[in-house]
PDB file of N, CA and C in Angstrom:
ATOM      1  N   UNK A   1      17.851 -20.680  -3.635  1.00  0.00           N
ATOM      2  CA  UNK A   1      18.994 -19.995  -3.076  1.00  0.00           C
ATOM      3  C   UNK A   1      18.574 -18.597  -2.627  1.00  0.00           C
ATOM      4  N   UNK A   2      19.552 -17.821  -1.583  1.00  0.00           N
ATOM      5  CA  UNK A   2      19.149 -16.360  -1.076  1.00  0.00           C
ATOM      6  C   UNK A   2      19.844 -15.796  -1.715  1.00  0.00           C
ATOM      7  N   UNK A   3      19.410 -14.585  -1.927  1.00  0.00           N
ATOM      8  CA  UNK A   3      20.079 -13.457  -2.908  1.00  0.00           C
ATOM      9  C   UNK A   3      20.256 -12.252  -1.542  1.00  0.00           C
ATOM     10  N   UNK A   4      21.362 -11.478  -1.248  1.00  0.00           N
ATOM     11  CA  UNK A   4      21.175 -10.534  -0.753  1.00  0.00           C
ATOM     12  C   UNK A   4      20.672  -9.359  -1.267  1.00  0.00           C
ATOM     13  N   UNK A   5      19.928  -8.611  -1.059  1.00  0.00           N
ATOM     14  CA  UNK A   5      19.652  -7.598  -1.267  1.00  0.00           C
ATOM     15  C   UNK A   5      19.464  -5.960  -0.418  1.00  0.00           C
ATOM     16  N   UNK A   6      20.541  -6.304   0.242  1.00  0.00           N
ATOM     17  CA  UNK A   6      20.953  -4.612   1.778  1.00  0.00           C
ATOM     18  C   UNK A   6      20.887  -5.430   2.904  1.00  0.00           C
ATOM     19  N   UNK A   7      21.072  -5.184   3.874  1.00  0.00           N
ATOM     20  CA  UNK A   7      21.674  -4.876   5.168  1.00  0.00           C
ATOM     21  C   UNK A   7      21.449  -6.029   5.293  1.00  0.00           C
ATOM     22  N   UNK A   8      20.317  -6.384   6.024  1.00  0.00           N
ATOM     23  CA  UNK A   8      20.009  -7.696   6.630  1.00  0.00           C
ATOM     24  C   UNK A   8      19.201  -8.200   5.762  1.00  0.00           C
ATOM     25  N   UNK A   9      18.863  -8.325   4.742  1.00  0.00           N
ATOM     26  CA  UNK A   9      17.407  -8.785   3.533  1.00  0.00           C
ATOM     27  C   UNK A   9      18.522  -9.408   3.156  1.00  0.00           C
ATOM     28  N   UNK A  10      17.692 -11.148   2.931  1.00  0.00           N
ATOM     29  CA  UNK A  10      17.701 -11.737   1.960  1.00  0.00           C
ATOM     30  C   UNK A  10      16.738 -12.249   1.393  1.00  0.00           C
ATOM     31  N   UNK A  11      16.322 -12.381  -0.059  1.00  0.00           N
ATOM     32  CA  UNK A  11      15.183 -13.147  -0.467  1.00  0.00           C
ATOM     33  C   UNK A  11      15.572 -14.584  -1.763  1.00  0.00           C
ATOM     34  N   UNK A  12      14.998 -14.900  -1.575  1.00  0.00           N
ATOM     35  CA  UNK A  12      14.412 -16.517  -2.226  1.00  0.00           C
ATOM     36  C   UNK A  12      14.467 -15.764  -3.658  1.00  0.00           C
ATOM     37  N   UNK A  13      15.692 -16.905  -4.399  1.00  0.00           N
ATOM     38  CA  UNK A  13      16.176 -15.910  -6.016  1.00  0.00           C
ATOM     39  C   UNK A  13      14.517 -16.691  -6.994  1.00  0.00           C
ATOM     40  N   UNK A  14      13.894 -18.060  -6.010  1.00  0.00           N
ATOM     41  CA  UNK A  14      12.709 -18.442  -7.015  1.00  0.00           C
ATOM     42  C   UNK A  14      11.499 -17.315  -6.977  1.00  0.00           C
ATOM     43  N   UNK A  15      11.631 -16.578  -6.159  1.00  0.00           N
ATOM     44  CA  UNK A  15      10.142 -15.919  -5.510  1.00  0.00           C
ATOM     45  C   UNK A  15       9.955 -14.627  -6.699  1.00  0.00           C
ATOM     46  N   UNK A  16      11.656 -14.259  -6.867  1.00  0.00           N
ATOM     47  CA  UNK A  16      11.797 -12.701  -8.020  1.00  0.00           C
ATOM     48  C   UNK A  16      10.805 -12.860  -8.823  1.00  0.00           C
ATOM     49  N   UNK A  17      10.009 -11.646  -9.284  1.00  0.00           N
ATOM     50  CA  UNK A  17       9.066 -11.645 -10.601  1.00  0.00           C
ATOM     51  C   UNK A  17      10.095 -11.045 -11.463  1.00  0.00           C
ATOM     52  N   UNK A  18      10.540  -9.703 -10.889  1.00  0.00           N
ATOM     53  CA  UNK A  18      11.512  -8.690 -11.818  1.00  0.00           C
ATOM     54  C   UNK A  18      12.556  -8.193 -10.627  1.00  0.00           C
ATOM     55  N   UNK A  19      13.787  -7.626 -11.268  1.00  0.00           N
ATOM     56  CA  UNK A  19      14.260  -6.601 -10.748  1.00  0.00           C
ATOM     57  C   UNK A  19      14.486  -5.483 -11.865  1.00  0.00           C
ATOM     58  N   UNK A  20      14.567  -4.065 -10.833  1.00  0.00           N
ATOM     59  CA  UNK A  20      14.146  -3.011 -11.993  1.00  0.00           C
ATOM     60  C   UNK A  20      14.868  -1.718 -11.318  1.00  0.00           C
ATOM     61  N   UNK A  21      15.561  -1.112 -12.389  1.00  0.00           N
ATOM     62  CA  UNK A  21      16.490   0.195 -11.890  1.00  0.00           C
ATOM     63  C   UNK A  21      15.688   1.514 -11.607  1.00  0.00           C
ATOM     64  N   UNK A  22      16.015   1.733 -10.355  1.00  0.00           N
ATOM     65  CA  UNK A  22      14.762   2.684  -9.857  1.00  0.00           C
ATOM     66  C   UNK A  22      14.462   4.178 -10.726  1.00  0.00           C
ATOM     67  N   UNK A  23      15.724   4.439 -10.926  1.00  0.00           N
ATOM     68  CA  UNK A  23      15.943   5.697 -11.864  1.00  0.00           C
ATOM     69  C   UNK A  23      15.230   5.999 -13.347  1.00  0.00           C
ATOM     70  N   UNK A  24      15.604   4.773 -13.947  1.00  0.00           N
ATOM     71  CA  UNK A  24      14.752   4.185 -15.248  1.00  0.00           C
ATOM     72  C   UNK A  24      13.468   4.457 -15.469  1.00  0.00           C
ATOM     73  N   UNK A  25      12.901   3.818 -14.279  1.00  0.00           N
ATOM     74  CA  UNK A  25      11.331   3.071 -14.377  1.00  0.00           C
ATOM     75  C   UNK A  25      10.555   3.938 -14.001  1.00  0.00           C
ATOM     76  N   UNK A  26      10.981   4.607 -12.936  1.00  0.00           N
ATOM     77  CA  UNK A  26       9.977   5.580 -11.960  1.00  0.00           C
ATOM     78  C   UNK A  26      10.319   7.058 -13.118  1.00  0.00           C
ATOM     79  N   UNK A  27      10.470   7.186 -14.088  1.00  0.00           N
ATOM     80  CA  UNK A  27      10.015   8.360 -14.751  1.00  0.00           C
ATOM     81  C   UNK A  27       8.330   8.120 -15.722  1.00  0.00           C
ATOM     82  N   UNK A  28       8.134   6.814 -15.761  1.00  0.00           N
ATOM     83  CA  UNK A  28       6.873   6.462 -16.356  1.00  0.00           C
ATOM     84  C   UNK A  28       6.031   6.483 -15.148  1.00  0.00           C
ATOM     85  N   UNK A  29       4.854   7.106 -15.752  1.00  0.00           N
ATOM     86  CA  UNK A  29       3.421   6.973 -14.533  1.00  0.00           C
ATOM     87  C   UNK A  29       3.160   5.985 -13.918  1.00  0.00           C
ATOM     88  N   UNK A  30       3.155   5.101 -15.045  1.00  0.00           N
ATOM     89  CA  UNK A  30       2.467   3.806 -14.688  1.00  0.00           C
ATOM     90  C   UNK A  30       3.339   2.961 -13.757  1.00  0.00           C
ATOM     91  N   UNK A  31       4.819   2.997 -13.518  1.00  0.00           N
ATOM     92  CA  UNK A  31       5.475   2.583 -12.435  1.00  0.00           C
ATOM     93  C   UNK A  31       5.380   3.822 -11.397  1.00  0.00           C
ATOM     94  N   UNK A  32       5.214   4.847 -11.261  1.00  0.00           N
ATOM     95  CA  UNK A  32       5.066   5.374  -9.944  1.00  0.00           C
ATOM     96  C   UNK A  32       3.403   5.072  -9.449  1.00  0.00           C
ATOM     97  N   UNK A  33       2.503   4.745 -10.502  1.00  0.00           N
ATOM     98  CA  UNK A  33       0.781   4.483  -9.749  1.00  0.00           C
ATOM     99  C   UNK A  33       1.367   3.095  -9.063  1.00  0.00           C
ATOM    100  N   UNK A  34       2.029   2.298  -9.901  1.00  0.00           N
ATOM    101  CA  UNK A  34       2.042   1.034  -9.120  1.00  0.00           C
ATOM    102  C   UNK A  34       2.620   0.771  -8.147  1.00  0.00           C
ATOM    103  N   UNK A  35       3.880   1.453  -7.634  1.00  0.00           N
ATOM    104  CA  UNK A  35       4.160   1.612  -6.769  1.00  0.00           C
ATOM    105  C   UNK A  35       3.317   2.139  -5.366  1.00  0.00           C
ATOM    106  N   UNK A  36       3.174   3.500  -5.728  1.00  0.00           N
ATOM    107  CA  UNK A  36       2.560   4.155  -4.840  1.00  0.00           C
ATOM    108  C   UNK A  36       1.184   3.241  -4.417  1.00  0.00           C
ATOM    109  N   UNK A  37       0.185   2.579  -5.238  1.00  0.00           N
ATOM    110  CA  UNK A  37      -0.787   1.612  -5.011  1.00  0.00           C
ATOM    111  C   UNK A  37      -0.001   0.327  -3.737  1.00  0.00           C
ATOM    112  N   UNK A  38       1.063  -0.312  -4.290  1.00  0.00           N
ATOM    113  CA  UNK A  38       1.617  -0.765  -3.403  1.00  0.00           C
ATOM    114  C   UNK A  38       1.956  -0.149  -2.328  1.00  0.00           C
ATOM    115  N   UNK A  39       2.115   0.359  -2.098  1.00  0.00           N
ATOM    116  CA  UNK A  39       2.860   0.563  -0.692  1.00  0.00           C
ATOM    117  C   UNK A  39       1.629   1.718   0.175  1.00  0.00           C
ATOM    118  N   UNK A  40       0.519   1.512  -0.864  1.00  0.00           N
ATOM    119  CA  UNK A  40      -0.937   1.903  -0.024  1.00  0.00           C
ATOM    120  C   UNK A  40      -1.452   0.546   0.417  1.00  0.00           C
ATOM    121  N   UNK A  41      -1.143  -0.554  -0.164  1.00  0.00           N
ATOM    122  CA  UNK A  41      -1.358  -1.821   0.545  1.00  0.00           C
ATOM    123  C   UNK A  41      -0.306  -2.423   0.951  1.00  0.00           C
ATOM    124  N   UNK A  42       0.042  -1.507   1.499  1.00  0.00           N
ATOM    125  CA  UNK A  42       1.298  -1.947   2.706  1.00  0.00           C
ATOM    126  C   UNK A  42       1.727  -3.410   2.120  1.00  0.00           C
ATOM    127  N   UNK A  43       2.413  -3.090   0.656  1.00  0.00           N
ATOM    128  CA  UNK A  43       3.249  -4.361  -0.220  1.00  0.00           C
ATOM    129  C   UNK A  43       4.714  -3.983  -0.080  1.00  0.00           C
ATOM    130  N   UNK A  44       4.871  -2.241   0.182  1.00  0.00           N
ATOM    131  CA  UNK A  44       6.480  -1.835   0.093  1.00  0.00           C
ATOM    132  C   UNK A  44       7.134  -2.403   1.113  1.00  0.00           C
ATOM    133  N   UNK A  45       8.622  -3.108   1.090  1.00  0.00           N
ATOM    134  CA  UNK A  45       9.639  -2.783   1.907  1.00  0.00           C
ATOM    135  C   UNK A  45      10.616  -2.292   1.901  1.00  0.00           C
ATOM    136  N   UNK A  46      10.651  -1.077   1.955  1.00  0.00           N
ATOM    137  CA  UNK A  46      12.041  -0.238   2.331  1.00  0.00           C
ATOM    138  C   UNK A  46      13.542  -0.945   3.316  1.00  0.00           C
ATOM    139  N   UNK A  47      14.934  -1.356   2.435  1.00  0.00           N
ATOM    140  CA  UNK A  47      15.251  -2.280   2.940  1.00  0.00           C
ATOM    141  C   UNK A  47      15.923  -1.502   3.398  1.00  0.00           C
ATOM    142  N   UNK A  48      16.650  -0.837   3.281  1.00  0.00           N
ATOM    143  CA  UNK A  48      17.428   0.614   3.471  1.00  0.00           C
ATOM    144  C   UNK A  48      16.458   1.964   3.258  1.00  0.00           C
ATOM    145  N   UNK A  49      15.851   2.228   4.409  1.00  0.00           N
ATOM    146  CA  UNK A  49      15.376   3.380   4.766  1.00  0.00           C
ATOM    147  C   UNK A  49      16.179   5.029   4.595  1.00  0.00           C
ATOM    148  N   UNK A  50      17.314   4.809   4.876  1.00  0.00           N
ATOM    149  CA  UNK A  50      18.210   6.073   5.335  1.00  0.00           C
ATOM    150  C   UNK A  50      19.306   5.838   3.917  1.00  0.00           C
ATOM    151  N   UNK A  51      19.117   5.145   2.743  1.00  0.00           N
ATOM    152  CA  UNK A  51      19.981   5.354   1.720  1.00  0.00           C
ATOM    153  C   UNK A  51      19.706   5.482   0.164  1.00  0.00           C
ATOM    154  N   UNK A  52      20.050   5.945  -0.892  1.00  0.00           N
ATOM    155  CA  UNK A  52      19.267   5.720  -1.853  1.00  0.00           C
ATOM    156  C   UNK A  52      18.830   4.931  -2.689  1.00  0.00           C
ATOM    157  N   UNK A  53      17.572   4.780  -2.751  1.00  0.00           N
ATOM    158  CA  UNK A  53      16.790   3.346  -3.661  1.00  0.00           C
ATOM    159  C   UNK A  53      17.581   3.538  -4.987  1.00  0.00           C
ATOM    160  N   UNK A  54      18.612   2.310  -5.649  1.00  0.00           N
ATOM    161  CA  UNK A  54      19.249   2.309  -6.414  1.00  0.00           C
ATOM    162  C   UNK A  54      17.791   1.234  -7.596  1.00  0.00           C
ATOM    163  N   UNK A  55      17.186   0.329  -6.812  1.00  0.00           N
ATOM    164  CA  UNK A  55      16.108  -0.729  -7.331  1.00  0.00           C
ATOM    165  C   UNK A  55      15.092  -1.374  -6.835  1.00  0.00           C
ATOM    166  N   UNK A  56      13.756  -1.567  -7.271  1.00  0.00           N
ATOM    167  CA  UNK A  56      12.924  -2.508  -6.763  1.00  0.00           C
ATOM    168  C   UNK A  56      12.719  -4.000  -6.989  1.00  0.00           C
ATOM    169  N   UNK A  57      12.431  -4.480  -6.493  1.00  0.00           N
ATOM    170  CA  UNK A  57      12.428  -6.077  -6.506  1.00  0.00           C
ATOM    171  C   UNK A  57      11.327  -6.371  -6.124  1.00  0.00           C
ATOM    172  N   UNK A  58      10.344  -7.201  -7.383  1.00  0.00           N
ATOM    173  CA  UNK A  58       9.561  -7.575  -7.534  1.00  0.00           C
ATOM    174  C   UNK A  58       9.330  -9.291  -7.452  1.00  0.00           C
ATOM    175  N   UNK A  59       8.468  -9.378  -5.922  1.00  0.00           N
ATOM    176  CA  UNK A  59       8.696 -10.837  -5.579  1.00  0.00           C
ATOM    177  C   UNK A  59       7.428 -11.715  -5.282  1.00  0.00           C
ATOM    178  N   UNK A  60       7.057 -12.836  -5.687  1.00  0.00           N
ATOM    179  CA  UNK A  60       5.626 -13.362  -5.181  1.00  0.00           C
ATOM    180  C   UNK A  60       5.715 -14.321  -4.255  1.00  0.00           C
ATOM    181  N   UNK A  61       5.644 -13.992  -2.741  1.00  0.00           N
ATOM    182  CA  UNK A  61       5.621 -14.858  -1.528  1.00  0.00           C
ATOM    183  C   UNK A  61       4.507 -15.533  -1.437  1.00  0.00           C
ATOM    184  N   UNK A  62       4.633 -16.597  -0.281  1.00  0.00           N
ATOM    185  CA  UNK A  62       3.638 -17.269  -0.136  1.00  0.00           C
ATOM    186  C   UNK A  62       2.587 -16.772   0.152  1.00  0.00           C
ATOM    187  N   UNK A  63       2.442 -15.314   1.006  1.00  0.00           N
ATOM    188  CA  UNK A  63       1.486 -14.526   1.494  1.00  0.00           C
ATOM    189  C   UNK A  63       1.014 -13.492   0.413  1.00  0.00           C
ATOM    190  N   UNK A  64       1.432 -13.644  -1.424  1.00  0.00           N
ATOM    191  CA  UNK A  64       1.736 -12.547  -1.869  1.00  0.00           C
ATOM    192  C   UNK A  64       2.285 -11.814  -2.465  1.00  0.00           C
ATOM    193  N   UNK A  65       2.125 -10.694  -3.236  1.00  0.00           N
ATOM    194  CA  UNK A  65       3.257 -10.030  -4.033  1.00  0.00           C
ATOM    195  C   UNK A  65       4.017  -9.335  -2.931  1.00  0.00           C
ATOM    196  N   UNK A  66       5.148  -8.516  -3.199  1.00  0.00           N
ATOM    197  CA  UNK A  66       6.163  -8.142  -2.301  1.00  0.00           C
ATOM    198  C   UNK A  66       6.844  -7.326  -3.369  1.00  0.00           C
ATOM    199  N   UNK A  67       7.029  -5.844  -2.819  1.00  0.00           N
ATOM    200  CA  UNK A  67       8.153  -5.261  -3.216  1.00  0.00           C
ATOM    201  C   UNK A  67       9.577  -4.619  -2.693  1.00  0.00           C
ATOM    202  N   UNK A  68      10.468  -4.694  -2.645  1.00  0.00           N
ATOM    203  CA  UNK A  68      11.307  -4.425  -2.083  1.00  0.00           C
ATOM    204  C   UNK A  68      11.929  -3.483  -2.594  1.00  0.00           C
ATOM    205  N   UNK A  69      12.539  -2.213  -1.944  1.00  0.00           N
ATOM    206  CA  UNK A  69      13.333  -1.095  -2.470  1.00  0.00           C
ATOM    207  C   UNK A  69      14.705  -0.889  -1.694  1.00  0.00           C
ATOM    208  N   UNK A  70      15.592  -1.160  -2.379  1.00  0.00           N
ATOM    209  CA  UNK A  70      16.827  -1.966  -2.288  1.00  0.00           C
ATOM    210  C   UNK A  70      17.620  -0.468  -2.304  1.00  0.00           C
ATOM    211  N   UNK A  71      18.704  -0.964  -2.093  1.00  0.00           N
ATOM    212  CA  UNK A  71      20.542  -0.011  -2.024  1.00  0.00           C
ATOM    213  C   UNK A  71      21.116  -0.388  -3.116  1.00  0.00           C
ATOM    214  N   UNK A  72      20.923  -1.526  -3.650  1.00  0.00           N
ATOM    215  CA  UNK A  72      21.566  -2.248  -4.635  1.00  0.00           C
ATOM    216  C   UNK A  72      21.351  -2.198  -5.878  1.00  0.00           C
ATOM    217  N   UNK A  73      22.231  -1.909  -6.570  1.00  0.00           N
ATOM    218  CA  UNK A  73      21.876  -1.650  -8.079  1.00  0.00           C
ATOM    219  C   UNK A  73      21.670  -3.062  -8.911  1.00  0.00           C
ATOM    220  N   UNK A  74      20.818  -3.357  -9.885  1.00  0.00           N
ATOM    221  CA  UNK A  74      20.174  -4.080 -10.472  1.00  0.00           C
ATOM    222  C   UNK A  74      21.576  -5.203 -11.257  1.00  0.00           C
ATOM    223  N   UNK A  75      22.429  -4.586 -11.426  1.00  0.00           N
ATOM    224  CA  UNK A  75      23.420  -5.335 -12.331  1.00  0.00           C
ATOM    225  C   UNK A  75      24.243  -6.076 -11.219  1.00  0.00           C
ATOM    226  N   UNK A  76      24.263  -5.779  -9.825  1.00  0.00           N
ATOM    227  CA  UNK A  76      24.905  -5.922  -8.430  1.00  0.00           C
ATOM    228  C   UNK A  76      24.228  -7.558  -8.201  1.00  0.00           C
ATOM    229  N   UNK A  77      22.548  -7.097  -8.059  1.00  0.00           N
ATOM    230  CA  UNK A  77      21.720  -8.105  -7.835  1.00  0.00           C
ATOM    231  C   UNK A  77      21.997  -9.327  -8.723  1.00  0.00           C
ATOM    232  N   UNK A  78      21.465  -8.787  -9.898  1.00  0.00           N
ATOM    233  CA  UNK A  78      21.937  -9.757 -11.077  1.00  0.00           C
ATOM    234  C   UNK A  78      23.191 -10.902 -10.790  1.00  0.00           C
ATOM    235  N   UNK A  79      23.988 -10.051 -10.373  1.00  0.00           N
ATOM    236  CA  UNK A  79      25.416 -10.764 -10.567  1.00  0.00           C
ATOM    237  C   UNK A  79      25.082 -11.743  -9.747  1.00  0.00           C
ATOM    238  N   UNK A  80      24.507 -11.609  -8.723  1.00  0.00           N
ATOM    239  CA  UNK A  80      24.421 -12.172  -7.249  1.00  0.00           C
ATOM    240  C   UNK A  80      23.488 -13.050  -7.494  1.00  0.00           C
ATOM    241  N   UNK A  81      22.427 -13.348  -8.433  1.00  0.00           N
ATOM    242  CA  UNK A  81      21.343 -13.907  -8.836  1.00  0.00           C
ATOM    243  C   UNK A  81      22.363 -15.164  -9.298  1.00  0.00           C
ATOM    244  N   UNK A  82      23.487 -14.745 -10.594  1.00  0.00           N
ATOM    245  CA  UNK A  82      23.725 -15.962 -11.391  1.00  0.00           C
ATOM    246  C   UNK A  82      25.115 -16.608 -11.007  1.00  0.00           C
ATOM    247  N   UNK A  83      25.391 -15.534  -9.894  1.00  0.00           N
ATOM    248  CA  UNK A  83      26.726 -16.626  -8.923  1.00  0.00           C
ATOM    249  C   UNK A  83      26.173 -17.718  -8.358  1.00  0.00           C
ATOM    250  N   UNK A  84      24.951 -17.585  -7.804  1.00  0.00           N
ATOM    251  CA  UNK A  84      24.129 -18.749  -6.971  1.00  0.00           C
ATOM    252  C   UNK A  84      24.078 -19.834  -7.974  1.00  0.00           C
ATOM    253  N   UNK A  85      23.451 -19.383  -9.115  1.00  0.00           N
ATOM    254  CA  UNK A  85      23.096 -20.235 -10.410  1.00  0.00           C
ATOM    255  C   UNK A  85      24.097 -21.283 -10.279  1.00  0.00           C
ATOM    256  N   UNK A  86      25.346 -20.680 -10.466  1.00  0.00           N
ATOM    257  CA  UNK A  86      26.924 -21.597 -10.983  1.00  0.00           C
ATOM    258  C   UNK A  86      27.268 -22.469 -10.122  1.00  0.00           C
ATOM    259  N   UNK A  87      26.735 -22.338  -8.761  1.00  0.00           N
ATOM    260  CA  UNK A  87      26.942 -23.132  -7.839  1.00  0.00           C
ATOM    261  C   UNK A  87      26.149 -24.321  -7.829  1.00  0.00           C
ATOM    262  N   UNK A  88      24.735 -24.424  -8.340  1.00  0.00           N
ATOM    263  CA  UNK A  88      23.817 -25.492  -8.015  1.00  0.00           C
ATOM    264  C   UNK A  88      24.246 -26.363  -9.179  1.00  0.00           C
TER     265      UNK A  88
END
């Protein structure tokens, strides 16, 4: 199933590794090296450029890991993760 995650993004709810509250996480080093490492190998997608990263989304595509930095707050996603669930 697709999960929205901002404007026009949707991703594949099997592909998620994590989702993670940006505020939280990014006060530890070790999530800003990994980040910043990502998105030196052009892994970031900024889904909403012009709003504030509420979360990242951690995803493994066919081409790959993938991160996504979302509008959407993690409990938003969530919800949206296990509405799909109830349906299948």
């Amino acid at each position: 199933m697709f999960v929205h995650i901002g404007h026009d993004t949707v991703i594949i709810d099997k592909e998620i590794i994590g989702v993670f509250d940006m505020e939280n996480t990014t006060v530890m080093k070790k999530t800003i090296d990994y980040l910043n490492n990502a998105e030196k190998l052009k892994k970031v997608r900024n889904v909403a450029p012009f709003e504030l990263p509420k979360s990242f989304i951690v995803c493994q595509e066919p081409k790959g890991t993938v991160i996504y930095i979302s509008p959407v707050s993690v409990s938003t996603i969530l919800k949206r993760i296990e509405s799909k669930k109830q349906f299948n």
